[in-house]
N, C-alpha and C. Protein backbone atom coordinates (compact mmCIF):
# COMPACT_ATOMS: atom_id res chain seq x y z
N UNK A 1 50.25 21.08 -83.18
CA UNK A 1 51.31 20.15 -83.55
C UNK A 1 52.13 19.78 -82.32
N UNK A 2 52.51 19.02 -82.16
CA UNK A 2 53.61 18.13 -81.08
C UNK A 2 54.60 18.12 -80.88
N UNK A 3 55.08 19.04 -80.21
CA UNK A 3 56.77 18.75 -79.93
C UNK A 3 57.51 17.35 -79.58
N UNK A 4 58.95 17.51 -80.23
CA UNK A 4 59.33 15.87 -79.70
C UNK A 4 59.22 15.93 -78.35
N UNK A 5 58.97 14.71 -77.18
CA UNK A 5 59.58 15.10 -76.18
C UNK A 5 61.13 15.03 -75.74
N UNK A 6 61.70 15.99 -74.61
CA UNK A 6 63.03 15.99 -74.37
C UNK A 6 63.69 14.77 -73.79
N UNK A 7 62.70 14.08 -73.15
CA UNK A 7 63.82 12.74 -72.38
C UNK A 7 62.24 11.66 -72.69
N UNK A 8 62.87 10.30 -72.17
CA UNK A 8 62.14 9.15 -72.17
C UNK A 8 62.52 8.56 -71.02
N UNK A 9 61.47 7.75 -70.89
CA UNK A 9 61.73 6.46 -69.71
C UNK A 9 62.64 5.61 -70.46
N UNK A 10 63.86 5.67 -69.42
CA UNK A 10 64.95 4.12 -69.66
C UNK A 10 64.20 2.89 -70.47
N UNK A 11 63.52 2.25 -69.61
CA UNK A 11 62.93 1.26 -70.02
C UNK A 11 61.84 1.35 -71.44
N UNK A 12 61.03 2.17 -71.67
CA UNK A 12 60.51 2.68 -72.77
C UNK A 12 61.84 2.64 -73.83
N UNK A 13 62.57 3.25 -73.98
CA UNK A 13 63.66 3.60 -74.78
C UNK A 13 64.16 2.09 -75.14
N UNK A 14 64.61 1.23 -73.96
CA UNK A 14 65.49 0.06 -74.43
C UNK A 14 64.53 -0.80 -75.06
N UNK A 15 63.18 -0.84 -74.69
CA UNK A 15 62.08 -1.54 -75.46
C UNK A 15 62.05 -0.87 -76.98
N UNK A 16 61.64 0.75 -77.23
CA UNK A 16 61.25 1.08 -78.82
C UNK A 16 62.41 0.74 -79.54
N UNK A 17 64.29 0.70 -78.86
CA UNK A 17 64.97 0.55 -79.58
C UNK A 17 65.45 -0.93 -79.70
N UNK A 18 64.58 -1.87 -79.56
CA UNK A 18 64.84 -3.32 -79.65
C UNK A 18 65.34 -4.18 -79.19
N UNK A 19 66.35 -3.40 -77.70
CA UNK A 19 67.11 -4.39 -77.08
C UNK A 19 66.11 -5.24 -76.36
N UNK A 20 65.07 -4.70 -75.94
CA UNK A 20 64.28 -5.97 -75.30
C UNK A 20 62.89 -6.28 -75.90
N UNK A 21 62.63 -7.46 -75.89
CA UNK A 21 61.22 -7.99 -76.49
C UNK A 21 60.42 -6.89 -76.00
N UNK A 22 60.03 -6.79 -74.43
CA UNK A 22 59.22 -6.09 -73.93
C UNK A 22 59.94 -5.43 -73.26
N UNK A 23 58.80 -4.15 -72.82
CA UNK A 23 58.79 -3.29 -71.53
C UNK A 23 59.03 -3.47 -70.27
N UNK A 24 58.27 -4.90 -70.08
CA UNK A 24 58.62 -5.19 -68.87
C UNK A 24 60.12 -5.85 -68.38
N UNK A 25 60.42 -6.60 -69.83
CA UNK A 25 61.58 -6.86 -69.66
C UNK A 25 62.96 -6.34 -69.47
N UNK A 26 62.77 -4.98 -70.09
CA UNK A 26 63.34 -4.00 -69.94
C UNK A 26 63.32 -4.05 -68.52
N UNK A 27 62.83 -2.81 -67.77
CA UNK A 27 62.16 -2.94 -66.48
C UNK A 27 62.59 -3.80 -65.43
N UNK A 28 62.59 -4.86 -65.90
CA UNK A 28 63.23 -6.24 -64.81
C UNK A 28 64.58 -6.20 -64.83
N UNK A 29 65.52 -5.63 -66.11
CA UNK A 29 66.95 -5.40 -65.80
C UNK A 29 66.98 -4.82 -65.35
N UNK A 30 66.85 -3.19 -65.68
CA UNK A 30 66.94 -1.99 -64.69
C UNK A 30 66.68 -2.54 -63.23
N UNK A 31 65.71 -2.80 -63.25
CA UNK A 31 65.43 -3.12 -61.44
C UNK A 31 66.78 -4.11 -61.28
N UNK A 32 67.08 -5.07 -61.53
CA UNK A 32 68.20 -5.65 -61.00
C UNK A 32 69.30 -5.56 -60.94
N UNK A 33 69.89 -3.48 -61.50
CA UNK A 33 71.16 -3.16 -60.97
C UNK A 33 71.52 -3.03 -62.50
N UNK A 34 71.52 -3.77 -63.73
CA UNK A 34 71.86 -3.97 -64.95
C UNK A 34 72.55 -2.76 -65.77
N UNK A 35 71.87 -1.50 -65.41
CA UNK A 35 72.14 -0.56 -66.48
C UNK A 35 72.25 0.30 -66.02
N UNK A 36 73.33 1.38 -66.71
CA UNK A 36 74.15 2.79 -66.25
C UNK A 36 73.76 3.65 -67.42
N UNK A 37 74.03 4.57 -66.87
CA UNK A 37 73.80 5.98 -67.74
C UNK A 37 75.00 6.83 -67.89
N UNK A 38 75.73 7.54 -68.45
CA UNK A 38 76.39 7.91 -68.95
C UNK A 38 75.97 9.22 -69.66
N UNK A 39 76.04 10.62 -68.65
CA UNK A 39 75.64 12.24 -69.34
C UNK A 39 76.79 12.99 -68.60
N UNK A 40 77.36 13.90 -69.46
CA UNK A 40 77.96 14.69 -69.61
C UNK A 40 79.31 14.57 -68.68
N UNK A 41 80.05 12.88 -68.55
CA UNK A 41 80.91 12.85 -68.17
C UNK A 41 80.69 11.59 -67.08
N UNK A 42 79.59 11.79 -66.29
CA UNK A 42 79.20 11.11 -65.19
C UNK A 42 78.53 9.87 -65.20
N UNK A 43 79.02 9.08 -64.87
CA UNK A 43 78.31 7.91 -65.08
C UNK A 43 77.51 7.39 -63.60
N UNK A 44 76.34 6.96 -63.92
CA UNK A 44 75.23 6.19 -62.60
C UNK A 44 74.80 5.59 -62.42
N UNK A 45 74.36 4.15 -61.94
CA UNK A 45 73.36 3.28 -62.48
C UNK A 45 71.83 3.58 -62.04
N UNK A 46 71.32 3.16 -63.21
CA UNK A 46 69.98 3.58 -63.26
C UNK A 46 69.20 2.30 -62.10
N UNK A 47 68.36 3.28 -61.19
CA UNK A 47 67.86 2.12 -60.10
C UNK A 47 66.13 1.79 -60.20
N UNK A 48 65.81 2.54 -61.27
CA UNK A 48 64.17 2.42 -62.04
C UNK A 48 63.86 2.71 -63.26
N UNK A 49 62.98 2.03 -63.30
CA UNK A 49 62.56 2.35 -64.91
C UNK A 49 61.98 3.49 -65.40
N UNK A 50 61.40 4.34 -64.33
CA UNK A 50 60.88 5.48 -64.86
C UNK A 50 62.41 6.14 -64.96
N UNK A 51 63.33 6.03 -64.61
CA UNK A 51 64.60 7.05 -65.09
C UNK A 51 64.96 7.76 -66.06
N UNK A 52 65.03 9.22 -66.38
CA UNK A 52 64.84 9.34 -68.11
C UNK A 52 66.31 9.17 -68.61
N UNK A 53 66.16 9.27 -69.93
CA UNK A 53 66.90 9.32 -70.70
C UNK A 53 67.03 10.37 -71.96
N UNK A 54 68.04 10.79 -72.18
CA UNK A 54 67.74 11.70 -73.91
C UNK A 54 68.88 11.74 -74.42
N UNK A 55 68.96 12.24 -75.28
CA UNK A 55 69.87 12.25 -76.94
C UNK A 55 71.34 12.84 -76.15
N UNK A 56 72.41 11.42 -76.58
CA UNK A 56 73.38 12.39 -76.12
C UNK A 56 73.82 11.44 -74.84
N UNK A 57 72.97 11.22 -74.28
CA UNK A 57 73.20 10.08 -73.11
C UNK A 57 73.93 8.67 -73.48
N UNK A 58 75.06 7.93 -73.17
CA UNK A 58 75.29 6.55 -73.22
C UNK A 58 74.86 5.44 -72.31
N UNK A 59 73.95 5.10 -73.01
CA UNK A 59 73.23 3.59 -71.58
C UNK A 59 73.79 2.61 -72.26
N UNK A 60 74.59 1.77 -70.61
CA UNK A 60 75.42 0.68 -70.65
C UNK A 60 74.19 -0.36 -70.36
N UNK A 61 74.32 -1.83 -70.64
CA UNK A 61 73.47 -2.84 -70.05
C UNK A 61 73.88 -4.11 -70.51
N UNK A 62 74.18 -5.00 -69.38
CA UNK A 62 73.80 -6.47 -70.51
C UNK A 62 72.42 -6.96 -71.05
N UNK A 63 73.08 -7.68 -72.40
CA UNK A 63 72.34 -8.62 -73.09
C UNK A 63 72.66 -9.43 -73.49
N UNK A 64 72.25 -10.65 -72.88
CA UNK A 64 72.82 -12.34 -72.77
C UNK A 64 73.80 -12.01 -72.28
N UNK A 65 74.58 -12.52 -72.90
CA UNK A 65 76.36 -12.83 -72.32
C UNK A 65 77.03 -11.66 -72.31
N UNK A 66 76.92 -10.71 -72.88
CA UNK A 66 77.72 -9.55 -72.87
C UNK A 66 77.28 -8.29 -72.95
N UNK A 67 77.88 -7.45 -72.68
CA UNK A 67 77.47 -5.97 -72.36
C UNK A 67 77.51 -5.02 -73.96
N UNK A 68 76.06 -4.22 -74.04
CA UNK A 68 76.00 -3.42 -74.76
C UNK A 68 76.16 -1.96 -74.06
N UNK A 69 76.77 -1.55 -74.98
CA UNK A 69 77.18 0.37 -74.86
C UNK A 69 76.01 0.82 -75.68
N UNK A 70 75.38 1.81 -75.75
CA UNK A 70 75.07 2.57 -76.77
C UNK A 70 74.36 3.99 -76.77
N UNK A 71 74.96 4.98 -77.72
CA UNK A 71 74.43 6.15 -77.27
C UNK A 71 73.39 6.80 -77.96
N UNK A 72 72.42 7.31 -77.32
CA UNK A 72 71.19 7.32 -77.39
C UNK A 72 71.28 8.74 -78.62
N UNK A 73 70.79 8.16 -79.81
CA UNK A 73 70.98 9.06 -80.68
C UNK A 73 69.33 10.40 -80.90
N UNK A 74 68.12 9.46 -80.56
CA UNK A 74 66.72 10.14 -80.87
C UNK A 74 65.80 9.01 -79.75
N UNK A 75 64.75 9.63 -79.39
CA UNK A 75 63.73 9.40 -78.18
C UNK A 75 63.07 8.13 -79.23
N UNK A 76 62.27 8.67 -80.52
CA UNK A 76 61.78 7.91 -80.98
C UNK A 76 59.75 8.01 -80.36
N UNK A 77 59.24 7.67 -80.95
CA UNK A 77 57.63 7.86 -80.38
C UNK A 77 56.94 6.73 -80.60
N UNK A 78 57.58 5.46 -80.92
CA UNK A 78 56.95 4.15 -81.05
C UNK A 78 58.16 3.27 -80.91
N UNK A 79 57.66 1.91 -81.37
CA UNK A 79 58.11 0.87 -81.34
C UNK A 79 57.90 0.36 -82.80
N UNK A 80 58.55 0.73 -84.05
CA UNK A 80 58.65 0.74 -85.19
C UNK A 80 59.48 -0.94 -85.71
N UNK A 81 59.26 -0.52 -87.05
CA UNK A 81 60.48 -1.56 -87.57
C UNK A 81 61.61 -2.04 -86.93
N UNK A 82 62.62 -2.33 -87.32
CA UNK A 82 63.83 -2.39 -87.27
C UNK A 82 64.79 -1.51 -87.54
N UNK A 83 64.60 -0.91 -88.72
CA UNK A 83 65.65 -0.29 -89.74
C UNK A 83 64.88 1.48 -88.67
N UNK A 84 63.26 1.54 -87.79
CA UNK A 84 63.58 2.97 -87.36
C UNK A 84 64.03 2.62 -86.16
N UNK A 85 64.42 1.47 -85.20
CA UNK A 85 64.84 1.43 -84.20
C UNK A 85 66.09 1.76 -84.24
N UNK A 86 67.12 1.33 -85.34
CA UNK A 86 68.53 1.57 -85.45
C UNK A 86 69.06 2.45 -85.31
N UNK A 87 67.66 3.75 -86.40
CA UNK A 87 68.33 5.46 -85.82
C UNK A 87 67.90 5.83 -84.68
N UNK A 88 67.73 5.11 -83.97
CA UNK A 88 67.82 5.42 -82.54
C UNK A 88 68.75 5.90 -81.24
N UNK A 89 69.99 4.91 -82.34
CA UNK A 89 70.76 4.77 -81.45
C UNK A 89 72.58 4.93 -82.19
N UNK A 90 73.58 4.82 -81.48
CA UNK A 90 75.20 4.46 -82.10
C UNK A 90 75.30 3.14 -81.12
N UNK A 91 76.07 2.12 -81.81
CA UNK A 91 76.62 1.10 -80.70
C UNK A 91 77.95 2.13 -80.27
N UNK A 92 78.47 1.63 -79.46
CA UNK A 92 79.86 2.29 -79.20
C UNK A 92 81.01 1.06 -78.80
């Protein structure tokens, strides 16, 4: 049987949880400075996409015009519906 895993790729993560169409698109923000991380007080910006992420973490980023907060509630192991992308995450 399979353990969850403990962290994810940034970009993996902002893709299964819907902020971006794709992976790569994901990916192309990160690379351009876009998105911070937020663990256990400290905040950083993330400078690649392989960067992990896990439960507990707040990743900042824009989308379109304005900036999303949100804290990373579960890793997740696909790219599901809608309604499983949501428990993915808290807006903040």
């Amino acid at each position: 049987m399979n353990e969850a895993p403990d962290t994810c790729r940034a970009d993996v993560w902002l893709w299964r949880a819907r902020f971006f169409k794709t992976r790569s698109l994901a990916a192309r923000v990160i690379e351009d400075g876009g998105v911070r991380v937020t663990r256990g007080g400290l905040s950083a910006g993330v400078d690649k996409p392989s960067r992990q992420v896990k439960p507990g973490d707040v990743i900042a980023f824009p989308l379109g015009a304005k900036w999303v907060a949100a804290r990373v509630e579960a890793l997740g192991w696909r790219r599901g519906p809608p309604a499983e992308a949501r428990a993915l995450y808290t807006l903040m």
